[in-house]
C-alpha atoms as a PDB file:
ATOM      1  CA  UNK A   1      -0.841  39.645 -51.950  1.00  0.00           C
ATOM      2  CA  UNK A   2       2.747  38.328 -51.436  1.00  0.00           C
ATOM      3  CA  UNK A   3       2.884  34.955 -49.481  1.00  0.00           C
ATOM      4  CA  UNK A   4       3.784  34.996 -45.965  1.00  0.00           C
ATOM      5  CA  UNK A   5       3.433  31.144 -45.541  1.00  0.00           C
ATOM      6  CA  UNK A   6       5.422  29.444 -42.296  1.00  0.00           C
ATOM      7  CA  UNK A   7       6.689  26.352 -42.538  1.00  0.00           C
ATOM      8  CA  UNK A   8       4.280  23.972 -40.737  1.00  0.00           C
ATOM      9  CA  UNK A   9       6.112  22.217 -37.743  1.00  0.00           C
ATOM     10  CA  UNK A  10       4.901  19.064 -36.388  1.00  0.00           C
ATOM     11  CA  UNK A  11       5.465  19.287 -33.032  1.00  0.00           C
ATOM     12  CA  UNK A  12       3.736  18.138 -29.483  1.00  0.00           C
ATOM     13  CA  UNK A  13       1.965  20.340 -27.504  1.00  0.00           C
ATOM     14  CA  UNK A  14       3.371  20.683 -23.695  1.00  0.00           C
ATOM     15  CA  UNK A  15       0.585  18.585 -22.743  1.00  0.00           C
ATOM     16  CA  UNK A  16       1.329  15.856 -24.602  1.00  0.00           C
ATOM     17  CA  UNK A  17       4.905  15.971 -24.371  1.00  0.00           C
ATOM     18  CA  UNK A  18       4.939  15.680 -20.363  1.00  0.00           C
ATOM     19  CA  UNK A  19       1.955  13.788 -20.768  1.00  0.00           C
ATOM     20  CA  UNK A  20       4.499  10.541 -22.146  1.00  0.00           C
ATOM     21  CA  UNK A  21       8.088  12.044 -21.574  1.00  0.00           C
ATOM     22  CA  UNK A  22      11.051  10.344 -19.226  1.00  0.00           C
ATOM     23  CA  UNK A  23      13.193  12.069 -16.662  1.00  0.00           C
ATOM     24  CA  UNK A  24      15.718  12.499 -19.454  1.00  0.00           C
ATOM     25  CA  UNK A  25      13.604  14.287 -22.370  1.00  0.00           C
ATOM     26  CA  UNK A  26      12.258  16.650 -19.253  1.00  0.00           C
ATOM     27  CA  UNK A  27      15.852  17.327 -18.140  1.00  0.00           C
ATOM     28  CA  UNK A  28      16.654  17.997 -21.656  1.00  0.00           C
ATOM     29  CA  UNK A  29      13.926  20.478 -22.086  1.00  0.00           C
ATOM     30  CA  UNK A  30      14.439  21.916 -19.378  1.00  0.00           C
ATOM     31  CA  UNK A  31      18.445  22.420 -20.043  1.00  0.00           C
ATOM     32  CA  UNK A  32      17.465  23.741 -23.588  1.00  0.00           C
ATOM     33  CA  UNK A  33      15.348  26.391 -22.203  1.00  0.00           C
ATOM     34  CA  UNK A  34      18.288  27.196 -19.810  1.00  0.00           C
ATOM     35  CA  UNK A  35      20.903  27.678 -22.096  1.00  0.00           C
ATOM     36  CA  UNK A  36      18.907  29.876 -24.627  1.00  0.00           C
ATOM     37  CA  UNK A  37      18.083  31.933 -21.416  1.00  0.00           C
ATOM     38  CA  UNK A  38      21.511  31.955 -21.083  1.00  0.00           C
ATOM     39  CA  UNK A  39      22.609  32.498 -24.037  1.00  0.00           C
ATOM     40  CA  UNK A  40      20.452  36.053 -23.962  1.00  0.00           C
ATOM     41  CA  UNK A  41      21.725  36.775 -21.041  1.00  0.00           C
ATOM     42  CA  UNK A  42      25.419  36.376 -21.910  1.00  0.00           C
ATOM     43  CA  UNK A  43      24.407  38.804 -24.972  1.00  0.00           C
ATOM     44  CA  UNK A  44      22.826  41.814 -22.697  1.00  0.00           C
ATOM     45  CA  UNK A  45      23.597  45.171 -22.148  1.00  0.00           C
ATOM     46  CA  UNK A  46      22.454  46.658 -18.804  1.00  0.00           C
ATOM     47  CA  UNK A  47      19.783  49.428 -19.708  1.00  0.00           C
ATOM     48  CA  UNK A  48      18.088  51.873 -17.160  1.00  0.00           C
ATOM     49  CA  UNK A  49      14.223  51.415 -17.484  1.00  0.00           C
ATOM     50  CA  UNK A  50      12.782  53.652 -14.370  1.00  0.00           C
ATOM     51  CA  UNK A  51      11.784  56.404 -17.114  1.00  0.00           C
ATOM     52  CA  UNK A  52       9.858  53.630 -18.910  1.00  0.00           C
ATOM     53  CA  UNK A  53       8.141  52.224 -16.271  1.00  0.00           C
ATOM     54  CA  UNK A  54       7.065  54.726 -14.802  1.00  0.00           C
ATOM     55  CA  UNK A  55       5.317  56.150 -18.170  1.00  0.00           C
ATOM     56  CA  UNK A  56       4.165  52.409 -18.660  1.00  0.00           C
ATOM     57  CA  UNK A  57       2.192  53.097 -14.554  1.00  0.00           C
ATOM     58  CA  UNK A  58       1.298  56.075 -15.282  1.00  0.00           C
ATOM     59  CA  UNK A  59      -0.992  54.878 -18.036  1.00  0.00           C
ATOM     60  CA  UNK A  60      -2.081  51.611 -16.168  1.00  0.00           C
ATOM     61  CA  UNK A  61      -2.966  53.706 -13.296  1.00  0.00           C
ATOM     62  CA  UNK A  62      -6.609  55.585 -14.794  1.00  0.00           C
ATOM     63  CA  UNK A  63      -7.734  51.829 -16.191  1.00  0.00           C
ATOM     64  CA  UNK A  64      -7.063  49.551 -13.203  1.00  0.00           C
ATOM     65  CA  UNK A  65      -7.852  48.031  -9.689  1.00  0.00           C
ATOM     66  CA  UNK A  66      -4.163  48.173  -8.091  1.00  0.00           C
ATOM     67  CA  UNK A  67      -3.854  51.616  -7.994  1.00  0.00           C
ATOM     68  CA  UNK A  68      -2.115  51.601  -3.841  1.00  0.00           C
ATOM     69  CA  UNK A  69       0.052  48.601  -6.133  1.00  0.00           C
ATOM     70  CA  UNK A  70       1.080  51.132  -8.578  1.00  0.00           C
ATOM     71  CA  UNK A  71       1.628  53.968  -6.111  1.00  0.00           C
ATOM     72  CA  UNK A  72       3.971  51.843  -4.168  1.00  0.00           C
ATOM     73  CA  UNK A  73       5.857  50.579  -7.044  1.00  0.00           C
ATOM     74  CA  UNK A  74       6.430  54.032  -8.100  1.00  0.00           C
ATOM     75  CA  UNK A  75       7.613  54.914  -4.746  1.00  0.00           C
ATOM     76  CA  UNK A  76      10.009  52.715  -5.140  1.00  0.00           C
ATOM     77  CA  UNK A  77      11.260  53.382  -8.756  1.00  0.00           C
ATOM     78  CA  UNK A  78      11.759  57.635  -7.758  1.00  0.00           C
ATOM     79  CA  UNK A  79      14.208  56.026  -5.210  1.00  0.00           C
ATOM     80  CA  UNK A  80      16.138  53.763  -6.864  1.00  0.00           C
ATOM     81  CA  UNK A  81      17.089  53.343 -10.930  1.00  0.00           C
ATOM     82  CA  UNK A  82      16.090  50.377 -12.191  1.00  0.00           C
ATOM     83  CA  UNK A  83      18.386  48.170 -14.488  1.00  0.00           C
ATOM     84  CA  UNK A  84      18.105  45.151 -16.478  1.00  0.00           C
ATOM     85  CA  UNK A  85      19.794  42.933 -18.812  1.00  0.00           C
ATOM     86  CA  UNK A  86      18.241  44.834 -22.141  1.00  0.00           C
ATOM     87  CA  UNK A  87      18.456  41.029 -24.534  1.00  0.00           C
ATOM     88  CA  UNK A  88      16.530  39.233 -27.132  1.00  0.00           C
ATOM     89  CA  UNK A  89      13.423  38.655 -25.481  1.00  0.00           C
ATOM     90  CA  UNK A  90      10.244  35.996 -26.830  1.00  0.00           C
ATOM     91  CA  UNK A  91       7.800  38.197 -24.494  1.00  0.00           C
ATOM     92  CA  UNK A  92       5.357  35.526 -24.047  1.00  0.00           C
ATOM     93  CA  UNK A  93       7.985  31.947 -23.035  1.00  0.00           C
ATOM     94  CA  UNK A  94       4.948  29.844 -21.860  1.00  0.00           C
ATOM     95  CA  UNK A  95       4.860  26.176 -22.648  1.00  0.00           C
ATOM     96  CA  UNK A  96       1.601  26.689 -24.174  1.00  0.00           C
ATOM     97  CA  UNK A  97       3.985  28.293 -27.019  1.00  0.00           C
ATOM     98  CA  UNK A  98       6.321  25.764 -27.589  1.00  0.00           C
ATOM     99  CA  UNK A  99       6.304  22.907 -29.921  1.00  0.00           C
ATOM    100  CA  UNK A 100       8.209  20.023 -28.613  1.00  0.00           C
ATOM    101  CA  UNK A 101       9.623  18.363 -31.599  1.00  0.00           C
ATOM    102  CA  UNK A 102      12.002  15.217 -30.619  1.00  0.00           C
ATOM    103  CA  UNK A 103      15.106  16.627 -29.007  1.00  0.00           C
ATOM    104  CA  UNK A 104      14.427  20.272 -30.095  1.00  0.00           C
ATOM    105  CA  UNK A 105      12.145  22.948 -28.991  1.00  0.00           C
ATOM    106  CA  UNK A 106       9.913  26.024 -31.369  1.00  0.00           C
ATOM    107  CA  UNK A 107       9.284  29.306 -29.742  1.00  0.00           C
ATOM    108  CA  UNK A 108       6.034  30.297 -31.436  1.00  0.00           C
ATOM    109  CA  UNK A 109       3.966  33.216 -31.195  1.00  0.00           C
ATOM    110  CA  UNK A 110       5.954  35.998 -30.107  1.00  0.00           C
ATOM    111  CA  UNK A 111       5.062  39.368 -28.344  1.00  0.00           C
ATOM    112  CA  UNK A 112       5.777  42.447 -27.805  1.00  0.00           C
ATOM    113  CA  UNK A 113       7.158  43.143 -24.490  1.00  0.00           C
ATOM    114  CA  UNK A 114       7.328  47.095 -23.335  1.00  0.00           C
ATOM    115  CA  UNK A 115      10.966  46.250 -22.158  1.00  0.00           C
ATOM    116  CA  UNK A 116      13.269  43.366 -23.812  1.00  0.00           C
ATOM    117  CA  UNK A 117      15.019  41.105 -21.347  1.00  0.00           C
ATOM    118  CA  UNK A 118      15.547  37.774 -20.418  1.00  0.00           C
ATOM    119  CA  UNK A 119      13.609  38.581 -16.994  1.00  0.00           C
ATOM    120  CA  UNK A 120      10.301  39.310 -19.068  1.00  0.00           C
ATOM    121  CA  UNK A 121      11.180  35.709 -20.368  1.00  0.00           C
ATOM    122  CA  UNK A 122      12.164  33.880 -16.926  1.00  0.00           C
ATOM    123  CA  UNK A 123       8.911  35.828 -15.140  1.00  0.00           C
ATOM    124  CA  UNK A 124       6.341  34.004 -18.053  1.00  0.00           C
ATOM    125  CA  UNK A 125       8.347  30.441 -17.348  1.00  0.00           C
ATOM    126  CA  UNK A 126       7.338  31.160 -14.104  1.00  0.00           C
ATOM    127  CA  UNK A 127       3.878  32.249 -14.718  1.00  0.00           C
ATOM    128  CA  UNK A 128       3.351  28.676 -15.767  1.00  0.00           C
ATOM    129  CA  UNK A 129       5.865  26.843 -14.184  1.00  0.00           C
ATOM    130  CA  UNK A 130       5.428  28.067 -10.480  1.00  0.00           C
ATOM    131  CA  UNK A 131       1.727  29.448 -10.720  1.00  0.00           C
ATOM    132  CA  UNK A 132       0.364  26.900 -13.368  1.00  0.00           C
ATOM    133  CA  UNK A 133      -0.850  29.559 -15.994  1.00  0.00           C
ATOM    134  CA  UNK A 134      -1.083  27.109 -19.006  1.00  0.00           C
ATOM    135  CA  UNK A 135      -2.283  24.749 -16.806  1.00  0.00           C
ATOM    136  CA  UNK A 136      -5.192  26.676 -16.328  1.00  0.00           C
ATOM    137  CA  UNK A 137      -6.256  26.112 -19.559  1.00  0.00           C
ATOM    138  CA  UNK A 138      -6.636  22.729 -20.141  1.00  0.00           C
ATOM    139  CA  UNK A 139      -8.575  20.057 -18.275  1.00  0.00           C
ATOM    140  CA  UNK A 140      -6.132  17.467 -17.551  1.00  0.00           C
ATOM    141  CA  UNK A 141      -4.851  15.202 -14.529  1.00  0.00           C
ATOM    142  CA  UNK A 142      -2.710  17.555 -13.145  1.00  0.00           C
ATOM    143  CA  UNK A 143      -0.604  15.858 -10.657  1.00  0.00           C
ATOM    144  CA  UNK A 144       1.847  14.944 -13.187  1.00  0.00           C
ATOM    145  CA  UNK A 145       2.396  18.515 -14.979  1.00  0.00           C
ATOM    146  CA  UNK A 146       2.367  19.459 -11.404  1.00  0.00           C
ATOM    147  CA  UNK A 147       5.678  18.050 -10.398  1.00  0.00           C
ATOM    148  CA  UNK A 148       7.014  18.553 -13.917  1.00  0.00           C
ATOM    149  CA  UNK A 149       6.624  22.446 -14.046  1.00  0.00           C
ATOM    150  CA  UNK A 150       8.091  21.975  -9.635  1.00  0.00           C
ATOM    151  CA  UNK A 151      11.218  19.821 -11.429  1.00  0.00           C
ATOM    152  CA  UNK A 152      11.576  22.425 -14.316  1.00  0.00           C
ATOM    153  CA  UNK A 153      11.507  25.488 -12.788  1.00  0.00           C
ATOM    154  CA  UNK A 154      13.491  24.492  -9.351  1.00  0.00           C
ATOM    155  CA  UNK A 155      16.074  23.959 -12.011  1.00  0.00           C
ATOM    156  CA  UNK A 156      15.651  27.087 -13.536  1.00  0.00           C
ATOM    157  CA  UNK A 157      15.562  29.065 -10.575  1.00  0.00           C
ATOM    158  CA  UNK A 158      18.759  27.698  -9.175  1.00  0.00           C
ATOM    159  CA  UNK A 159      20.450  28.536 -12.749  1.00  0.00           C
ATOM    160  CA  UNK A 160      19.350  32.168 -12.753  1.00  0.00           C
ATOM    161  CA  UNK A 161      18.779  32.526  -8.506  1.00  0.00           C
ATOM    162  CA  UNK A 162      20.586  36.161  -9.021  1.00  0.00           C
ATOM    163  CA  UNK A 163      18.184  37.260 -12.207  1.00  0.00           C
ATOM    164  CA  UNK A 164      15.067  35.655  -9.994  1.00  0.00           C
ATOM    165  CA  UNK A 165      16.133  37.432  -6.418  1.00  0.00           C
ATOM    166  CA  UNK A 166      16.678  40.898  -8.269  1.00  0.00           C
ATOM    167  CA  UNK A 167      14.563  43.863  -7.229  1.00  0.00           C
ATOM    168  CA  UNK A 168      14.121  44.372 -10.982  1.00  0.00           C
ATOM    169  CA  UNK A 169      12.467  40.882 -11.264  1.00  0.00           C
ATOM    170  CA  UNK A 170      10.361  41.057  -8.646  1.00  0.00           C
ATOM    171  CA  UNK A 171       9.275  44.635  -9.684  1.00  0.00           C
ATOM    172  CA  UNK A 172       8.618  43.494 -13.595  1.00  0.00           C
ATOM    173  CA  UNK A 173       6.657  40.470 -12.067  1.00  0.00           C
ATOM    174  CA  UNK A 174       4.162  42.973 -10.170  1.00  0.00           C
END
């Protein structure tokens, strides 16, 4: 079998990077994940999705709960067409896969999306940095993540308020 080792990184889990990091190493973490965002976003095309989408609902619809969800969002796809920035896209940017590593940050365990874009990436950072989603999963003092993820992701938002406030963001995020 050929060898498909990784090189082993020895890196900090979010938890115990916020658990011990300063104002600075947060705002630098926070501006590294910014300008990689950015970065994909400077590098996008704009690419009509509706067609997608609505095959993606029409096989979530048989196999789930939110079927008046689905019905409305498809409502509101066969009005409008919906376009995104098609970029690279991680498909899963939590902090529960990163590795903080001194000054740098490793993107680890990548998925597939059924669209690439930087929104896919900015609605996961705000999975866990708005609703707590990696939180979730660990039993920790929170208060301190807590304001953390606030800091990090009122940052975030006012970098990419445009991206956030789209109707194709808040549609993706449903």
């Amino acid at each position: 079998f050929p060898s498909h080792d990784m090189e082993h990184i020895p890196g900090s889990s979010f938890i115990d990077f916020f658990e011990t990091s300063s104002v600075q190493q947060i705002d630098y973490a926070t501006n590294t994940l910014i300008n990689f965002l950015k970065e994909n976003l400077k590098k996008a095309k704009n690419k009509c999705i509706t067609e997608i989408l609505l095959e993606k609902l029409a096989l979530l619809a048989p196999t789930t709960k939110f079927s008046e969800t689905i019905l409305r969002l498809e409502a509101v796809l066969k009005k409008n067409d919906l376009v995104i920035p098609d970029s690279y896209c991680h498909g899963d940017m939590t902090l529960s896969n990163m590795l903080f590593v001194n000054s740098d940050i490793y993107l680890i365990d990548f998925l597939d999306s059924f669209v690439d874009s930087v929104l896919i990436d900015l609605i996961k950072l705000k999975q866990d940095l708005y609703y707590y989603w990696s939180l979730e999963m660990v039993t920790v003092r929170k208060i301190r993540y807590i304001s953390i993820f606030n800091y990090m992701w009122t940052k975030i938002e006012n970098e990419f308020g445009l991206q956030v406030n789209s109707k194709a963001f808040k549609i993706l995020q449903v």
